[in-house]
Protein backbone atom coordinates (compact mmCIF):
# COMPACT_ATOMS: atom_id res chain seq x y z
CA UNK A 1 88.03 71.73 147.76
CA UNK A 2 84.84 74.36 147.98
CA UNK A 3 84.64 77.86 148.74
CA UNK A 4 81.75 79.48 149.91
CA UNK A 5 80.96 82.59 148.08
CA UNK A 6 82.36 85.32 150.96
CA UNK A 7 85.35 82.70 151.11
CA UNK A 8 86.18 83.31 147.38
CA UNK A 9 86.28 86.77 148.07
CA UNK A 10 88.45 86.88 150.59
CA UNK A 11 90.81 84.94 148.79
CA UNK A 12 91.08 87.01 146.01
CA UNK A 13 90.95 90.29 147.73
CA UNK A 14 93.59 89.10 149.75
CA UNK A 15 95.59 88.06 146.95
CA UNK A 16 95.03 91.55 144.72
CA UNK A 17 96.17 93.33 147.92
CA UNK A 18 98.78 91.47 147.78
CA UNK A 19 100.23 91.76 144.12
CA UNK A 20 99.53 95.42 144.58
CA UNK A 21 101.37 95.52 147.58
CA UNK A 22 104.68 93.57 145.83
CA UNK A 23 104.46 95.54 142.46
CA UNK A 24 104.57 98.78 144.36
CA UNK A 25 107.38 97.60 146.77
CA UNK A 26 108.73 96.80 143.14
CA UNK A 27 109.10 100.11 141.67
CA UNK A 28 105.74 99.71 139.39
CA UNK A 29 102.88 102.18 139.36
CA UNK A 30 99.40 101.42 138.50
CA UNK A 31 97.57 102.53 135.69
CA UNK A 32 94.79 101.59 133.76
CA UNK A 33 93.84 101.65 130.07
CA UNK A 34 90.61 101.30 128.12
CA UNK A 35 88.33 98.27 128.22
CA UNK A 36 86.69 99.42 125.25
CA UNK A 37 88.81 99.18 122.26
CA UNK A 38 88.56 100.74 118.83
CA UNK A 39 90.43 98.19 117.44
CA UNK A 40 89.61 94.12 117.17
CA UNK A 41 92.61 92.67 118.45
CA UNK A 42 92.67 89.92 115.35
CA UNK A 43 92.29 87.00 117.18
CA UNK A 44 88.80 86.37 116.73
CA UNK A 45 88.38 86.73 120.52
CA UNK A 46 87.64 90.03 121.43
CA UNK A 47 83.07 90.80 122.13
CA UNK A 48 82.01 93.34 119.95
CA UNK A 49 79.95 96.25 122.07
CA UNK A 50 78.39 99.59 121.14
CA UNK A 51 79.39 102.56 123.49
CA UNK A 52 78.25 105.87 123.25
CA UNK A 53 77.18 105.44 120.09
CA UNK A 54 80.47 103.79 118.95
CA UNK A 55 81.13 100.68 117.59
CA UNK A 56 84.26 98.61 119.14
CA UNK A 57 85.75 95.90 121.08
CA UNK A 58 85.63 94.93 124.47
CA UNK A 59 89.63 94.18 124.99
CA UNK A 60 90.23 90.27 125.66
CA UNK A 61 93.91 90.98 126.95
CA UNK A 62 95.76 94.06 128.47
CA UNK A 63 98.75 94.24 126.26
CA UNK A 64 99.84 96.66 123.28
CA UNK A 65 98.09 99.46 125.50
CA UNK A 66 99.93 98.76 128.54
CA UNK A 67 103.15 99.09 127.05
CA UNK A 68 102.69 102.34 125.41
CA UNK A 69 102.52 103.82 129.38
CA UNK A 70 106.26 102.78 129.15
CA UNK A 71 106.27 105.90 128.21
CA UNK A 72 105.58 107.82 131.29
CA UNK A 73 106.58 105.20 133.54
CA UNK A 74 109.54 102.62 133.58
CA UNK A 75 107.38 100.07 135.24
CA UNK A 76 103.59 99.94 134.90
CA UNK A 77 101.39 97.27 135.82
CA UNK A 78 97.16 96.81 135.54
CA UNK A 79 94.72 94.61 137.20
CA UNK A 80 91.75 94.60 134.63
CA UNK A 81 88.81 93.54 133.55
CA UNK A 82 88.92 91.37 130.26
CA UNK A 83 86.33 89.76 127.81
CA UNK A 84 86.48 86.70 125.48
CA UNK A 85 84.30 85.02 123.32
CA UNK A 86 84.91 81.59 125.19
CA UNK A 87 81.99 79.53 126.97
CA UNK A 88 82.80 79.40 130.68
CA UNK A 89 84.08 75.86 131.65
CA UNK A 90 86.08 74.88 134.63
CA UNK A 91 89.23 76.85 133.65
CA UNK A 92 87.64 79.43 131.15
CA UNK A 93 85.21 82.74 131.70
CA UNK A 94 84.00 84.81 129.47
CA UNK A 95 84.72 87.72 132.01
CA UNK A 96 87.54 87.56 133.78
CA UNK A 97 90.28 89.60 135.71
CA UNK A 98 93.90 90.21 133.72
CA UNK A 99 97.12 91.12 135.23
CA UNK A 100 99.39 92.52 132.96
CA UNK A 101 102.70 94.54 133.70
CA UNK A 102 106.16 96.02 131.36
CA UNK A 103 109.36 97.04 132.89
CA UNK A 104 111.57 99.03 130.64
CA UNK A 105 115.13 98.39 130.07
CA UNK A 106 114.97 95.05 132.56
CA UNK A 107 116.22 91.93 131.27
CA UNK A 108 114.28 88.37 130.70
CA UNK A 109 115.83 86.82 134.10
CA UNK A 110 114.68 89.51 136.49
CA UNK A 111 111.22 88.92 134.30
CA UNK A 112 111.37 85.28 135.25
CA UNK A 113 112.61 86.20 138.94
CA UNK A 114 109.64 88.38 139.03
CA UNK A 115 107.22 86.15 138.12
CA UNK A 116 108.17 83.62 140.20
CA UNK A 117 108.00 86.13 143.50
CA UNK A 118 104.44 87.17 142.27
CA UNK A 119 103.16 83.17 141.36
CA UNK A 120 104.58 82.48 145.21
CA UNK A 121 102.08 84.80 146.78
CA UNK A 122 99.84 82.19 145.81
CA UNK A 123 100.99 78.99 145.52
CA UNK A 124 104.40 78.58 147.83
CA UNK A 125 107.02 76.02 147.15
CA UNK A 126 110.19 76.05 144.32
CA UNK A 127 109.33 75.87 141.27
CA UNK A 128 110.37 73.34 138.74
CA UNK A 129 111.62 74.83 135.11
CA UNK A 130 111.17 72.46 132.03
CA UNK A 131 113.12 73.65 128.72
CA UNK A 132 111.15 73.36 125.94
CA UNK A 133 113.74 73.52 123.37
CA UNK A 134 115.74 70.99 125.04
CA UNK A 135 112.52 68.81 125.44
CA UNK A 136 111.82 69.20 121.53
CA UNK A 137 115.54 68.12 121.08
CA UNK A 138 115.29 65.05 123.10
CA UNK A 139 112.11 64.36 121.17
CA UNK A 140 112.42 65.09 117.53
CA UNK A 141 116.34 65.32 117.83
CA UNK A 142 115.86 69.21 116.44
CA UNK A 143 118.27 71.45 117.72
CA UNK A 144 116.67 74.83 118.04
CA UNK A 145 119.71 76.73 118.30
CA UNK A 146 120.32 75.56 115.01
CA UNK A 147 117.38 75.43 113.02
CA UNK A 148 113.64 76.14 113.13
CA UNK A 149 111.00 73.60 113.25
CA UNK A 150 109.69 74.05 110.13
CA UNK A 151 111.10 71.67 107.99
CA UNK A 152 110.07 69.22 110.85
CA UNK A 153 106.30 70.22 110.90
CA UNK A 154 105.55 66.76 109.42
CA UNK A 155 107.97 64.81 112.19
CA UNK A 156 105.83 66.41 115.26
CA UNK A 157 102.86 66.16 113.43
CA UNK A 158 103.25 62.53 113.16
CA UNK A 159 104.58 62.23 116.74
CA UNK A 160 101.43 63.56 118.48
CA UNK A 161 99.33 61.40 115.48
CA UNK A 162 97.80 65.04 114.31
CA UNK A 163 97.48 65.99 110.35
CA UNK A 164 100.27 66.61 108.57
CA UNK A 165 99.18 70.21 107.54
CA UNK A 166 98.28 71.19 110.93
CA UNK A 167 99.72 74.60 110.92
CA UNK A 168 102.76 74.93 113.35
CA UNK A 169 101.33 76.89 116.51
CA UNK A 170 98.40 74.42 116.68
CA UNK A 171 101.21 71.69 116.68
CA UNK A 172 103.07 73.82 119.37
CA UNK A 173 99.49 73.80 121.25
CA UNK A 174 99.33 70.36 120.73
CA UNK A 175 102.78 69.44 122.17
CA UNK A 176 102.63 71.46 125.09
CA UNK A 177 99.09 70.09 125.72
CA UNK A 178 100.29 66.22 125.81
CA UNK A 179 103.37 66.14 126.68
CA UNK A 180 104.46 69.07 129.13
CA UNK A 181 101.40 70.13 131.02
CA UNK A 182 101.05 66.73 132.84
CA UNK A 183 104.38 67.63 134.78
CA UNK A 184 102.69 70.22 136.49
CA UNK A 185 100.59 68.32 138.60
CA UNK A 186 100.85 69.27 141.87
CA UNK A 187 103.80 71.90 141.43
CA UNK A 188 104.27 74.99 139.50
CA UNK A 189 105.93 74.60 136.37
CA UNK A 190 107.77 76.95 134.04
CA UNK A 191 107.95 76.44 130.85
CA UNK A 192 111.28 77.67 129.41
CA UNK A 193 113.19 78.74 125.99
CA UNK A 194 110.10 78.37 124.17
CA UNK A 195 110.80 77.92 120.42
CA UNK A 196 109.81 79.90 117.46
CA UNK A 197 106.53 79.59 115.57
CA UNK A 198 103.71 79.53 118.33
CA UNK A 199 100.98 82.36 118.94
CA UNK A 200 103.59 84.59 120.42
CA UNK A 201 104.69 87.26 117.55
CA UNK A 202 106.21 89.09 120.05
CA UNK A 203 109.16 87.61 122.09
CA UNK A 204 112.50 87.95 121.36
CA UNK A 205 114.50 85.82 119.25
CA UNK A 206 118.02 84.49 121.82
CA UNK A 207 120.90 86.23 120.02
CA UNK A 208 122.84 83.02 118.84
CA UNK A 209 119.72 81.07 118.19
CA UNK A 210 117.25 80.13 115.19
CA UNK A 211 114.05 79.17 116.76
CA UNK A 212 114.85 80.12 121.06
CA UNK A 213 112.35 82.53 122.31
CA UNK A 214 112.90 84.32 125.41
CA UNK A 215 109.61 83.38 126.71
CA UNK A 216 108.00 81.71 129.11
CA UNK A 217 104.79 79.50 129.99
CA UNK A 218 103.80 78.79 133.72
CA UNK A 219 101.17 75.84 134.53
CA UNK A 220 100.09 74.83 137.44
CA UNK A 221 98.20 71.50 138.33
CA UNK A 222 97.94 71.60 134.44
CA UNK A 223 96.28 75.30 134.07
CA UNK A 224 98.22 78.25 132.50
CA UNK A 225 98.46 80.67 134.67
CA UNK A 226 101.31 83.13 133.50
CA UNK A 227 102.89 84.04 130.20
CA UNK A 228 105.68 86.20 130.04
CA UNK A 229 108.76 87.88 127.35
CA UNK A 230 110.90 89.79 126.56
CA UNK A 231 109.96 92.21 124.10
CA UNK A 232 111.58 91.61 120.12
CA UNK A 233 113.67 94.80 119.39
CA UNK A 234 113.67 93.86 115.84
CA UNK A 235 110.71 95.77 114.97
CA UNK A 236 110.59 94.26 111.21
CA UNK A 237 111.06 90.55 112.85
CA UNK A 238 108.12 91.09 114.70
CA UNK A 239 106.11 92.63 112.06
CA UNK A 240 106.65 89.72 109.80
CA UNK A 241 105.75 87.07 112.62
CA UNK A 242 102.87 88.48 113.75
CA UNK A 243 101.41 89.25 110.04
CA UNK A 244 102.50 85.34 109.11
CA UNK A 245 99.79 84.36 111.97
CA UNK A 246 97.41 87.04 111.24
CA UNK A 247 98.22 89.38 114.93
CA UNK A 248 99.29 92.31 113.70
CA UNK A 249 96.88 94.70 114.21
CA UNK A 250 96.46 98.15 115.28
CA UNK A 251 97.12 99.07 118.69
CA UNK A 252 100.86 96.89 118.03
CA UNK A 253 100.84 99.45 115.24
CA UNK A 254 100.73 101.82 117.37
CA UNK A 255 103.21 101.09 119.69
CA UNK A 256 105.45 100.14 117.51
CA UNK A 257 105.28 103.73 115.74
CA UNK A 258 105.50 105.15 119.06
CA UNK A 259 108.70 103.37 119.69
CA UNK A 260 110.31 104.41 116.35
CA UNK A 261 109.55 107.68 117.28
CA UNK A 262 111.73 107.37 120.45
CA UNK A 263 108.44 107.90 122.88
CA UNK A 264 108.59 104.60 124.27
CA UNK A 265 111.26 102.46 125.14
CA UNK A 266 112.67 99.56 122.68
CA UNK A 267 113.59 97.18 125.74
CA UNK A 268 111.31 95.95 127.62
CA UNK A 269 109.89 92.80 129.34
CA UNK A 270 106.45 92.13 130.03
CA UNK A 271 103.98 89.10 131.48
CA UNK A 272 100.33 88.43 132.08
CA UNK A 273 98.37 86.47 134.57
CA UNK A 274 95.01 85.04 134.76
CA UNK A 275 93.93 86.53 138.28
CA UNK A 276 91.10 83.96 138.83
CA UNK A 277 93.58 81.05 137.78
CA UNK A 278 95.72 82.41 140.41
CA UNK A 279 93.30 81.62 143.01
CA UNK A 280 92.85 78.35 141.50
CA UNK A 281 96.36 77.56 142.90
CA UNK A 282 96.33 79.42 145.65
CA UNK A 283 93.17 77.36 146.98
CA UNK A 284 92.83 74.08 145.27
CA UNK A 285 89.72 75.02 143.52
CA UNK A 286 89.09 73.06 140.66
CA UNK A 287 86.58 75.54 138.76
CA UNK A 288 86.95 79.15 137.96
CA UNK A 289 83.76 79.22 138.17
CA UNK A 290 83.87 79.60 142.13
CA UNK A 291 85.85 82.91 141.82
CA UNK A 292 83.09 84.69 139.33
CA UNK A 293 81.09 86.65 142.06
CA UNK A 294 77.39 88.35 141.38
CA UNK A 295 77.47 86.18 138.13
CA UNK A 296 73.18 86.88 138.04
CA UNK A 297 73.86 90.33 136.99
């Protein structure tokens, strides 16, 4: 399918009005925080930029400062503008529209509820739900509520025919990539009870688990679209996940201090979409491209 350029707008100006329009109806109130950062976010992503003089970041997701509204508000959500060092392709820009949102003391179903409601202003239809962990079970014969994957890094490595030192989120990556994505073609798909050890330092571990995350993927036609968690309460669990990967940097400081300080709440769930992606489903669109208006300035 094509879009002529006043078409993409309308479709995604109808769709913001939308979310805005649910979110509110929802309880959430919109704020916004900076797009220049003073902080790199450690993932080798975020465009560095000067700024009155300053040196910083240009943030590549919403995140860590979003939460810290949870704060002021029990439910906050932002529609903003992002940056990442990434070449624009048919599912990737380089600019590119974020939404992000935290609920405070909400639990990881109404999370999953709630994306669901927002991923159906686009794209109707029942989605299917795939469980990761039970996938990985059925696979490797690993039982995640059990044991982690790591003394199995060599078994999944050898089932997708990758290196054997190919460090466990790139396996993750890797799985997800070949053997999960593909069921989303032509449906939305979420990704459940994702396990331990991918590029997510901070969802929850399941209480009564080793390796269940209460997290979430959702693909559609084989494109991420959401992402979504529950927050980990176990503020040294995170901090030794996300330093193990190299993602603990400091606006998570932050929060986290502002947490143990009893500013912002320890419960909370939170998810992310890709706003452009969205209209991707919500049209047919095969390029992102399409939705990236006055690209010659």
């Amino acid at each position: 399918m094509t879009l002529s350029a006043p078409e993409a707008i309308d479709v995604k100006s109808d769709l913001l009005h939308k979310i805005r329009v649910f979110l509110r109806g929802q309880g959430f109130a919109e704020v916004s925080t900076p797009t220049f950062r003073q902080a790199d976010d450690m993932t080798g992503k975020r465009a560095r930029a000067v700024v009155g003089g300053r040196d910083g970041w240009l943030r590549s997701m919403i995140g860590p400062a979003l939460r810290y509204q949870l704060g002021y508000r029990p439910r906050v959500f932002e529609i903003g503008t992002c940056f990442r060092n990434d070449p624009a392709d048919a599912t990737h820009l380089s600019e590119f529209q974020m939404l992000d949102l935290y609920a405070a003391e909400s639990s990881y179903d109404y999370l999953i509820e709630l994306a669901e409601s927002l991923v159906r202003l686009a794209h109707p239809g029942e989605p299917r739900r795939i469980s990761v962990a039970d996938h990985l079970d059925a696979t490797l014969g690993v039982d995640l509520t059990r044991e982690t994957l790591d003394p199995h890094t060599g078994t999944l490595a050898h089932h997708l025919d990758k290196p054997a030192d190919m460090p466990l989120h790139d396996l993750l990556d890797a799985y997800t990539a070949a053997e999960l994505e593909p069921h989303s073609v032509g449906t939305v798909l979420f990704l459940v009870d994702m396990p331990l050890g991918g590029n997510e330092p901070c969802a929850k571990l399941r209480e009564g688990t080793a390796a269940v995350l209460n997290r979430f993927e959702v693909f559609i036609d084989g494109i991420e679209v959401v992402h979504g968690y529950e927050d980990e309460t176990d503020a040294e669990a995170f901090i030794h996940r996300a330093n193990a990967i190299g993602l603990y940097n400091l606006e998570q400081s932050l929060v986290q201090k502002a947490i143990l300080a009893g500013a912002v709440p320890v419960h909370s769930v939170g998810l992310g979409i890709g706003i452009e992606r969205l209209c991707m489903a919500a049209t047919g669109v095969t390029d992102i491209r399409r939705f990236r208006q006055s690209a010659m300035f």
